[in-house]
Protein backbone atom coordinates (compact mmCIF):
# COMPACT_ATOMS: atom_id res chain seq x y z
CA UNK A 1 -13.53 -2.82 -43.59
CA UNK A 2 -13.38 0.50 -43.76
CA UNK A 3 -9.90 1.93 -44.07
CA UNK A 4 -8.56 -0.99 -46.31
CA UNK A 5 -8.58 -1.59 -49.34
CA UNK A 6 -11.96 -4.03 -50.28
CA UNK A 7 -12.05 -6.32 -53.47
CA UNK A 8 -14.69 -5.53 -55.45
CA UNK A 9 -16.63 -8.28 -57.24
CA UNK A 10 -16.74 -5.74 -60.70
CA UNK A 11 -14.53 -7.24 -63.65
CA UNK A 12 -13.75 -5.80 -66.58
CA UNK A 13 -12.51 -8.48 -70.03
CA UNK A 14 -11.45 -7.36 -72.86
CA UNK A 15 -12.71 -9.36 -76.11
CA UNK A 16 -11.45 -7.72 -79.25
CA UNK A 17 -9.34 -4.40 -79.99
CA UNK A 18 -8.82 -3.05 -83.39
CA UNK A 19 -6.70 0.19 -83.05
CA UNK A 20 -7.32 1.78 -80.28
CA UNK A 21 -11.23 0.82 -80.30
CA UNK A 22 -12.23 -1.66 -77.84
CA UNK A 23 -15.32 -4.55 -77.02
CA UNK A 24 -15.71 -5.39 -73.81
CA UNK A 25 -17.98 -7.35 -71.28
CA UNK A 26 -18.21 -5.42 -67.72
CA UNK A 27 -19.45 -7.77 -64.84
CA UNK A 28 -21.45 -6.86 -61.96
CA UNK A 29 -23.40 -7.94 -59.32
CA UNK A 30 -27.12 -7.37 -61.39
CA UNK A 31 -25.59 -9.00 -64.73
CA UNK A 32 -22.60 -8.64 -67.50
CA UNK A 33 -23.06 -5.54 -70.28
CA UNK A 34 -21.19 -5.66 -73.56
CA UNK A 35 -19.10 -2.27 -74.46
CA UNK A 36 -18.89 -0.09 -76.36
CA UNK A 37 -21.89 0.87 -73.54
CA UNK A 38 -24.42 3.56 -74.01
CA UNK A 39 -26.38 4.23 -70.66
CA UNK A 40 -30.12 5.87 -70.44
CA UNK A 41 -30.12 8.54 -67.94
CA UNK A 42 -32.11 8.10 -64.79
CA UNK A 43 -31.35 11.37 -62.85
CA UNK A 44 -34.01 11.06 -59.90
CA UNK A 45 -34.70 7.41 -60.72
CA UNK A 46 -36.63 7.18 -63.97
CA UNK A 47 -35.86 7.84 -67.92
CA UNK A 48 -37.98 10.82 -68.86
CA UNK A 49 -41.20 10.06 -70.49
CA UNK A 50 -40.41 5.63 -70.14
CA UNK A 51 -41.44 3.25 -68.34
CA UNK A 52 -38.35 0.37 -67.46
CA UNK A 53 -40.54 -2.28 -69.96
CA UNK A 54 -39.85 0.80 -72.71
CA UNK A 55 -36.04 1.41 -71.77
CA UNK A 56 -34.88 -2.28 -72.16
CA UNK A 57 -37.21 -3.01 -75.02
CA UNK A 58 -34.36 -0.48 -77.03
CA UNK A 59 -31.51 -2.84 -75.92
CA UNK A 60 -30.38 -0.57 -72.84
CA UNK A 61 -28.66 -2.54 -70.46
CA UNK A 62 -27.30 0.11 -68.17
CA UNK A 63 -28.57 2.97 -66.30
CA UNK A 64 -27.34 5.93 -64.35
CA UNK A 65 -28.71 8.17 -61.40
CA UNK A 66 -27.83 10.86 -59.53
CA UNK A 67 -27.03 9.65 -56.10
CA UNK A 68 -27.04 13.58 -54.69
CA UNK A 69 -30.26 14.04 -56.16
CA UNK A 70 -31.65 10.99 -54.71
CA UNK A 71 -30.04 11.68 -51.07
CA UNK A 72 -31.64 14.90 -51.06
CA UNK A 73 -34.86 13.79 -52.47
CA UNK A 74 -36.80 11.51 -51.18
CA UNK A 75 -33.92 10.52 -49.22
CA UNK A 76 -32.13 7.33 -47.99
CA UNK A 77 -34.68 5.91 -45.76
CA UNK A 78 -37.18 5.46 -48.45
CA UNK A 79 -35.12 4.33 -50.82
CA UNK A 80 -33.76 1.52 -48.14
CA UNK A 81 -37.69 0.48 -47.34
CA UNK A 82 -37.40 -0.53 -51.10
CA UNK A 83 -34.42 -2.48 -50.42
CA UNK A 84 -32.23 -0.11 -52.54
CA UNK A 85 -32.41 1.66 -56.04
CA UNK A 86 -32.85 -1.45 -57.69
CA UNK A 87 -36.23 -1.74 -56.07
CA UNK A 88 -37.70 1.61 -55.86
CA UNK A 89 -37.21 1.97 -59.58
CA UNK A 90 -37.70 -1.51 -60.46
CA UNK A 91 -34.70 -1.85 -62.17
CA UNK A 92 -33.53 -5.10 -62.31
CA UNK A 93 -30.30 -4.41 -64.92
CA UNK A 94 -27.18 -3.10 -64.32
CA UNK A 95 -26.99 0.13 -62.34
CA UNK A 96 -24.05 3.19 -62.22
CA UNK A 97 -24.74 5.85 -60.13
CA UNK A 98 -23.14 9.70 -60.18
CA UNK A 99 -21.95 11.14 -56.87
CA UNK A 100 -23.58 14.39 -58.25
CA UNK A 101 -20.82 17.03 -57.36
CA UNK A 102 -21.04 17.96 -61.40
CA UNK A 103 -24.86 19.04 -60.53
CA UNK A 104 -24.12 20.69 -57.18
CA UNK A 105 -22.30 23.24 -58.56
CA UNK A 106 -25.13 23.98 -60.91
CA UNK A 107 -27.78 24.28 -58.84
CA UNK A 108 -29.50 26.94 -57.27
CA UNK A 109 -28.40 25.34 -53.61
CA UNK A 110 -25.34 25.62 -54.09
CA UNK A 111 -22.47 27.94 -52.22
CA UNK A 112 -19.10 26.71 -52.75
CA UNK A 113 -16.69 24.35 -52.91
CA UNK A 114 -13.85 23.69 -49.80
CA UNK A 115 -11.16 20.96 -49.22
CA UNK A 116 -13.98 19.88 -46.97
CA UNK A 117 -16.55 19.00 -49.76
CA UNK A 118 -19.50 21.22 -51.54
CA UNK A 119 -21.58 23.13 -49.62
CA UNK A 120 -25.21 23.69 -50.50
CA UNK A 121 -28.49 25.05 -48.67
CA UNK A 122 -30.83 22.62 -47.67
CA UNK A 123 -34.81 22.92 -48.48
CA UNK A 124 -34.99 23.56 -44.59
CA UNK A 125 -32.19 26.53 -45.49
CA UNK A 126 -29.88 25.02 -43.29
CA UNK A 127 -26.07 25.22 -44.93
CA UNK A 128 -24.75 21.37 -45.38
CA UNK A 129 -21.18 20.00 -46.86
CA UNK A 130 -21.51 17.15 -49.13
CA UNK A 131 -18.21 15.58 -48.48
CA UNK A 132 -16.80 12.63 -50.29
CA UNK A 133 -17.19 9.79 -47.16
CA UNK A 134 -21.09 10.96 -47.41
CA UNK A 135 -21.03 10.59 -51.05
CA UNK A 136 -20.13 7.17 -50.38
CA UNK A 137 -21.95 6.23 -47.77
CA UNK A 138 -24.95 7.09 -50.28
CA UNK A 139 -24.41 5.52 -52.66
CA UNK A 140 -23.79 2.28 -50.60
CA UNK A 141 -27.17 2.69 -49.32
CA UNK A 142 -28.31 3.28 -52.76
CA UNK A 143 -26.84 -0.59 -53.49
CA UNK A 144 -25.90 0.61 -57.27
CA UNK A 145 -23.30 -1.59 -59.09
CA UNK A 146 -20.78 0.68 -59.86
CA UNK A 147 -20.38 4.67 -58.01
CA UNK A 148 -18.45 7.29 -58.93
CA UNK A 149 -16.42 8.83 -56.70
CA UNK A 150 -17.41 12.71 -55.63
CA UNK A 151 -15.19 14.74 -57.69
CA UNK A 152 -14.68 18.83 -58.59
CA UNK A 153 -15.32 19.38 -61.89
CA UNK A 154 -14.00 23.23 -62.72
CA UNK A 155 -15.46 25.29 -65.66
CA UNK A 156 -13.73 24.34 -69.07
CA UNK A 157 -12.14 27.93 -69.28
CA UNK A 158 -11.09 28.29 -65.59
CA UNK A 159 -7.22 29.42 -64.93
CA UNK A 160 -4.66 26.98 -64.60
CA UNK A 161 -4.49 27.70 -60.64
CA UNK A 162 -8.19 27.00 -60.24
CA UNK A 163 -8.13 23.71 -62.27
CA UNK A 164 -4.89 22.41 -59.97
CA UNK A 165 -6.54 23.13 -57.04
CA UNK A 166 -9.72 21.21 -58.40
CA UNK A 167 -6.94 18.20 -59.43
CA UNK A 168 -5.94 18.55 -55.98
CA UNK A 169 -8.93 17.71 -54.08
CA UNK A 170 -10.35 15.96 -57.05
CA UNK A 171 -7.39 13.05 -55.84
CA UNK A 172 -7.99 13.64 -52.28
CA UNK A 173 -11.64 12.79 -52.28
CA UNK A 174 -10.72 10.15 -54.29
CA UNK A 175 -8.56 8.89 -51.56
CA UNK A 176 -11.07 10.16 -48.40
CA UNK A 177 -14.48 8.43 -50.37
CA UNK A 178 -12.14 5.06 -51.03
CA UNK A 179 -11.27 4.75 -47.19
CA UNK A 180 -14.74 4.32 -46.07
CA UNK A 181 -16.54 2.55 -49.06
CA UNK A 182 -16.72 -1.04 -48.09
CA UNK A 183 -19.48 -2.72 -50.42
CA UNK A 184 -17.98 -5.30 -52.13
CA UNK A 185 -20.49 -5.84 -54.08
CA UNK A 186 -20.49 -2.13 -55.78
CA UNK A 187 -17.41 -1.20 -57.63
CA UNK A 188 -16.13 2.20 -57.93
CA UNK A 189 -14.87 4.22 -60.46
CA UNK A 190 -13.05 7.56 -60.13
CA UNK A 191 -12.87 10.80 -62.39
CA UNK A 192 -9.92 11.73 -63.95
CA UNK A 193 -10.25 15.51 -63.97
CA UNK A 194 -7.65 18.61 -65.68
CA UNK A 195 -9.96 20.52 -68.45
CA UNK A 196 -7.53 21.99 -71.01
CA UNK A 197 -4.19 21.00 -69.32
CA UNK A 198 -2.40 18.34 -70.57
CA UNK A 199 -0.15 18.36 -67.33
CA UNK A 200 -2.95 18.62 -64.33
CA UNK A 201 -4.95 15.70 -66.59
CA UNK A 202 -1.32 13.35 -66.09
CA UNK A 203 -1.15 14.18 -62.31
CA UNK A 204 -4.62 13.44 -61.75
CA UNK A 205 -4.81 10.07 -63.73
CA UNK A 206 -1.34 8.78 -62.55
CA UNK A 207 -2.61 9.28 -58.78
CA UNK A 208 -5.82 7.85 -59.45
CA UNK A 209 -4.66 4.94 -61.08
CA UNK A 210 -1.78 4.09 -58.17
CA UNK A 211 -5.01 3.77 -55.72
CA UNK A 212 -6.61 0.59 -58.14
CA UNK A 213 -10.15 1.85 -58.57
CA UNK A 214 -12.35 -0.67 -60.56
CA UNK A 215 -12.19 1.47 -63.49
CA UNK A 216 -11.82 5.26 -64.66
CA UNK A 217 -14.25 8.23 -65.87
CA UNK A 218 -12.73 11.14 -67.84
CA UNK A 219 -14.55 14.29 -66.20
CA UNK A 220 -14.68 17.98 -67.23
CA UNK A 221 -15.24 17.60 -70.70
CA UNK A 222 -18.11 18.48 -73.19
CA UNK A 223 -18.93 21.39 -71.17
CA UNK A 224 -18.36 24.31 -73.23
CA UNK A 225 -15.12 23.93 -74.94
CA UNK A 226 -14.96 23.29 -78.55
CA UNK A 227 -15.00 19.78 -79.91
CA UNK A 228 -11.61 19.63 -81.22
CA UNK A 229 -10.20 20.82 -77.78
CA UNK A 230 -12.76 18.02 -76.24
CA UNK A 231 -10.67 15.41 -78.78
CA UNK A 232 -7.63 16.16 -78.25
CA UNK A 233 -7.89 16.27 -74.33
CA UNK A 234 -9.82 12.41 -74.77
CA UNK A 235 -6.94 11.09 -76.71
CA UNK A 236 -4.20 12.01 -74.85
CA UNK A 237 -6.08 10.92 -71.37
CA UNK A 238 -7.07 7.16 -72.64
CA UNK A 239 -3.97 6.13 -72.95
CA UNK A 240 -2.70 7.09 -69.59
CA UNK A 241 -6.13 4.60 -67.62
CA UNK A 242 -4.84 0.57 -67.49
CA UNK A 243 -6.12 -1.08 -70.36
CA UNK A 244 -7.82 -4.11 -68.13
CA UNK A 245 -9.97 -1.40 -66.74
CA UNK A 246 -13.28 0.47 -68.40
CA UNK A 247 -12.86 3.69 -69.83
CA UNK A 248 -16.01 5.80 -69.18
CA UNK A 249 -16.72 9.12 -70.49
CA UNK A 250 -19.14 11.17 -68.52
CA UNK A 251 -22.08 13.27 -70.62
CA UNK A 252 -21.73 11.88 -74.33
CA UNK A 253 -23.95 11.42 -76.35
CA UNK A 254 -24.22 12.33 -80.38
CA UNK A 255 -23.30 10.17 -82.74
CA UNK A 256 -20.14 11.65 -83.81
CA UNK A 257 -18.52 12.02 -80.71
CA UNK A 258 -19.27 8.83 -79.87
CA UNK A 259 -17.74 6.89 -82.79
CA UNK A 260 -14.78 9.44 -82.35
CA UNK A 261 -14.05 8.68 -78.89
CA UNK A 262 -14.95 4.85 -79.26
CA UNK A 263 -11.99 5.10 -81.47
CA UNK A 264 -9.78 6.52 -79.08
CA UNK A 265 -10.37 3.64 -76.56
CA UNK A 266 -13.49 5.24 -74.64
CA UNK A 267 -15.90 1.94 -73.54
CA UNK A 268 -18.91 3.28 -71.71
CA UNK A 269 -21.04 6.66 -72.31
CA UNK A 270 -24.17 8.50 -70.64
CA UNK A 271 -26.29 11.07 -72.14
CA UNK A 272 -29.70 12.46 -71.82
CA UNK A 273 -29.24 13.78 -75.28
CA UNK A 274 -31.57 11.15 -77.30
CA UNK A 275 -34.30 11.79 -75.15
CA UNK A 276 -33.79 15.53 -74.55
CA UNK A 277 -33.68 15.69 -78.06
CA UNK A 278 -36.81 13.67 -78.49
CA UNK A 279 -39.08 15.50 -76.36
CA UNK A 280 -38.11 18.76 -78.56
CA UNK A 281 -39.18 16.35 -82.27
CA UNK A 282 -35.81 15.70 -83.06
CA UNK A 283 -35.75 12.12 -84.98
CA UNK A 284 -32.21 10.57 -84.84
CA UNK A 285 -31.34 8.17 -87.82
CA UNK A 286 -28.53 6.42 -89.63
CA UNK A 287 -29.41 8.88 -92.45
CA UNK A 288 -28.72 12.31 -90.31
CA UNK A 289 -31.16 14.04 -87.88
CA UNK A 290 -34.77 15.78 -88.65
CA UNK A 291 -37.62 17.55 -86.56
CA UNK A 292 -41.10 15.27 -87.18
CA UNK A 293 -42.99 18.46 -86.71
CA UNK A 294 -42.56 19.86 -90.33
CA UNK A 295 -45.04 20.24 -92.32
CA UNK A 296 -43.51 17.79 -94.93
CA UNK A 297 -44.40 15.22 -92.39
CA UNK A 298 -48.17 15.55 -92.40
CA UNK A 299 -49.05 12.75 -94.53
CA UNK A 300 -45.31 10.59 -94.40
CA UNK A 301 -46.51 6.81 -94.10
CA UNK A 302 -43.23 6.06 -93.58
CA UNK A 303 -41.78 4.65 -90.15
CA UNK A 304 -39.43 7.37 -88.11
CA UNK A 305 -36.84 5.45 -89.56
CA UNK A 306 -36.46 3.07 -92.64
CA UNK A 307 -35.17 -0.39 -91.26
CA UNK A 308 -35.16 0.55 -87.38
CA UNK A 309 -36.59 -2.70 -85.20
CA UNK A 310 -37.75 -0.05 -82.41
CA UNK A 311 -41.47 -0.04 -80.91
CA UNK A 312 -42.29 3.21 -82.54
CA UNK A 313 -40.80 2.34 -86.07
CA UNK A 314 -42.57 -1.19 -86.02
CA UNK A 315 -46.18 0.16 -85.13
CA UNK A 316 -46.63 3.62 -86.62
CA UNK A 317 -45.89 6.34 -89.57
CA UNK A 318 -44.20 9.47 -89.51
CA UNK A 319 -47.76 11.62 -89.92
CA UNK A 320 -49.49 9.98 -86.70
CA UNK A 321 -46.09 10.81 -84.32
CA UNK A 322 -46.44 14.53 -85.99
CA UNK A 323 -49.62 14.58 -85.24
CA UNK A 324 -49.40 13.82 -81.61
CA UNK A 325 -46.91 16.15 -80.94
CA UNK A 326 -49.15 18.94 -82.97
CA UNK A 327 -52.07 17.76 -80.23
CA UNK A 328 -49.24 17.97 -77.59
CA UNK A 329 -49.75 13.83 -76.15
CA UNK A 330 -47.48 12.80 -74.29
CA UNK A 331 -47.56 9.93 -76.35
CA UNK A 332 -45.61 11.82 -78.71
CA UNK A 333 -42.61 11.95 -76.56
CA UNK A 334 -43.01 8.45 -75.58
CA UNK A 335 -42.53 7.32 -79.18
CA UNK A 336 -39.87 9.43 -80.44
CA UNK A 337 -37.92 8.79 -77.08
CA UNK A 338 -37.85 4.96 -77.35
CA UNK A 339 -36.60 5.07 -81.29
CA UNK A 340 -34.20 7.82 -80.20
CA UNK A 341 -32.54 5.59 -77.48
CA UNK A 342 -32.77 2.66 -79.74
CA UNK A 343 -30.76 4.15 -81.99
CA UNK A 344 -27.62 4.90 -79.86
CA UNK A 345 -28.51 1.49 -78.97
CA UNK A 346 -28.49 0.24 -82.23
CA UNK A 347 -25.39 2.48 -82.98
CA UNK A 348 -23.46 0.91 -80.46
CA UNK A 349 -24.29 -2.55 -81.18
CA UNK A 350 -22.78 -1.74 -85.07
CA UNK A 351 -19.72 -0.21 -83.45
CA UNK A 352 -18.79 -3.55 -81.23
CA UNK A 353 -19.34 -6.03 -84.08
CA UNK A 354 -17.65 -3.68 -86.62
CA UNK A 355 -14.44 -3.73 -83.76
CA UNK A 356 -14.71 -7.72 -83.07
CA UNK A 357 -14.50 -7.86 -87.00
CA UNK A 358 -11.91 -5.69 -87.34
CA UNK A 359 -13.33 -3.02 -89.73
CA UNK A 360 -14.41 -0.45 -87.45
CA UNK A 361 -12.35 2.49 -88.98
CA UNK A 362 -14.34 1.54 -92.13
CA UNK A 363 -17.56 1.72 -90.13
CA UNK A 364 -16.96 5.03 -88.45
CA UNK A 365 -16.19 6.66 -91.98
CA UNK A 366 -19.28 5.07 -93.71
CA UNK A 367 -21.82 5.64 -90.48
CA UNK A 368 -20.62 9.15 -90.31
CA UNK A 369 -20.44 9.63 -93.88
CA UNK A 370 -23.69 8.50 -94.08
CA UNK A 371 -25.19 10.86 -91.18
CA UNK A 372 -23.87 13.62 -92.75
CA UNK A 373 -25.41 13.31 -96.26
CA UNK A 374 -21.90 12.16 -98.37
């Protein structure tokens, strides 16, 4: 009902810690995913370049999509004649979607940001306020298993007035999007927002967590500060979410950053990075990264990667993939898109048995060692 609080039927158990690392098993309504989580990025309802038969082949068991996107484009009302997002992407896996205030501010459409919600131009140039009860009522419609709750995320450098005032209605929203979501079936996290400042980040957290939201992103981050600053804002935020909840940092993707922040307590991750990168010939191994277009390629016989169980690995040589990306076929970025998502998948799958064995400081240092050519 909306108004009152409504139980959600997302759970969160922890299996194993070791330090501050954590494996996990988040339940929902479309099936239970292990963390530490890597999710394939589904802005507008499809992986770039993959088909959903290609995206769970890699062991991805979790997508995310841009619910703001999809409301603007092609709407609710188709999406609903599919029965939900489920069905128009036939996606039958777990499902997150973004409320999409992060892309609203960097978008052509958009004007500002009130107390009210953002404001943005429609195609029909008609001025509209995306406010956080819409934002909800979207993504209900949209029927994924978890939402996040519209937040304002301010540029990483912006003044310490600017980022409390984004706090500010950052909790509010929080509090406005909570009163009328009512889908039991859909749990909802919220965004712990703050940039640089250790104070705003405490506020923001400690309010979110007093409202009991099915678990917590950590927002504003990886957006053009420098990695250490990105670290040390991660490891002083963790510890302030509920441990029985699922930690989920938004727009993460290489492999250091992830094993970093895995071992700060982060469970569940999102990038478009593998398959950004593969689309440019960027081949991401255990071994360290490479472009398959060199010319040293041109005869290779060798898989992308030595060892790797992936489609691409399993069926064809390093001189055929540089070759199709020479010829410009799409079947280039096909290829190097599935091995590059398998491996964060693969990645990730090292991480959680390295943590349920205990050894995962070990594992970090070798993997990373390893990537890096020492």
């Amino acid at each position: 009902m909306a108004g009152q609080s409504v139980v959600s039927m997302v759970d969160f158990e922890l299996v194993a810690r070791d330090g501050n690392a954590r494996a996990g098993i988040l339940k929902t309504e479309h099936g239970e995913v292990e963390t530490p989580l890597f999710m394939g990025v589904a802005t507008k309802g499809a992986v770039k370049t993959m088909t959903p038969e290609d995206v769970k082949a890699t062991g991805t068991s979790a997508l995310i999509s841009n619910a703001f996107h999809l409301y603007l484009r092609p709407g609710l009302e188709l999406i609903k004649k599919h029965g939900g997002l489920h069905g128009f992407m036939d996606w039958d896996a777990v499902l997150f979607t973004d409320s999409g205030g992060f892309q609203v501010i960097r978008q052509g459409f958009f004007i500002k940001v009130t107390d009210e919600g953002m404001k943005y131009h429609a195609e029909n140039g008609e001025v509209k306020v995306y406010t956080p009860e819409e934002s909800a009522r979207t993504q209900m419609v949209l029927g994924s298993d978890i939402a996040m709750v519209l937040d304002e995320c301010p540029p990483h450098d912006a003044s310490v007035k600017r980022v409390k005032r984004a706090v500010d209605r950052t909790i509010r929203w929080a509090k406005e999007f909570k009163e009328v979501h009512d889908r039991k079936e859909q749990g909802v996290f919220a965004i712990v927002q703050g940039t640089r400042f250790e104070g705003l980040r405490e506020e923001c957290a400690s309010e979110l967590v007093k409202m009991d939201f099915d678990g917590y992103g950590i927002g504003g981050l990886s957006i053009g500060e420098g990695r250490d600053e990105m670290l040390k804002a991660i490891e002083r935020t963790a510890p302030l979410l509920p441990e029985e909840r699922p930690r989920y940092f938004m727009g993460l993707g290489s492999p250091a950053d992830l094993l970093d922040t895995i071992g700060m307590g982060i469970d569940v991750f999102d990038s478009a990075l593998p398959t950004r990168n593969a689309r440019h010939g960027t081949v991401l191994t255990m071994k360290g990264q490479y472009n398959i277009k060199r010319a040293e390629f041109r005869d290779d016989m060798r898989p992308l990667e030595e060892g790797c169980d992936c489609y691409a690995c399993r069926n064809f040589t390093r001189a055929y993939i540089r070759h199709l990306f020479k010829e410009k076929e799409m079947l280039a970025l096909r290829l190097l898109s599935i091995h590059n998502l398998r491996f964060n998948q693969r990645l990730m799958e090292r991480a959680r048995e390295a943590i349920i064995e205990g050894r995962f400081k070990e594992f970090r240092k070798e993997t990373l060692g390893s990537m890096s050519g020492k």
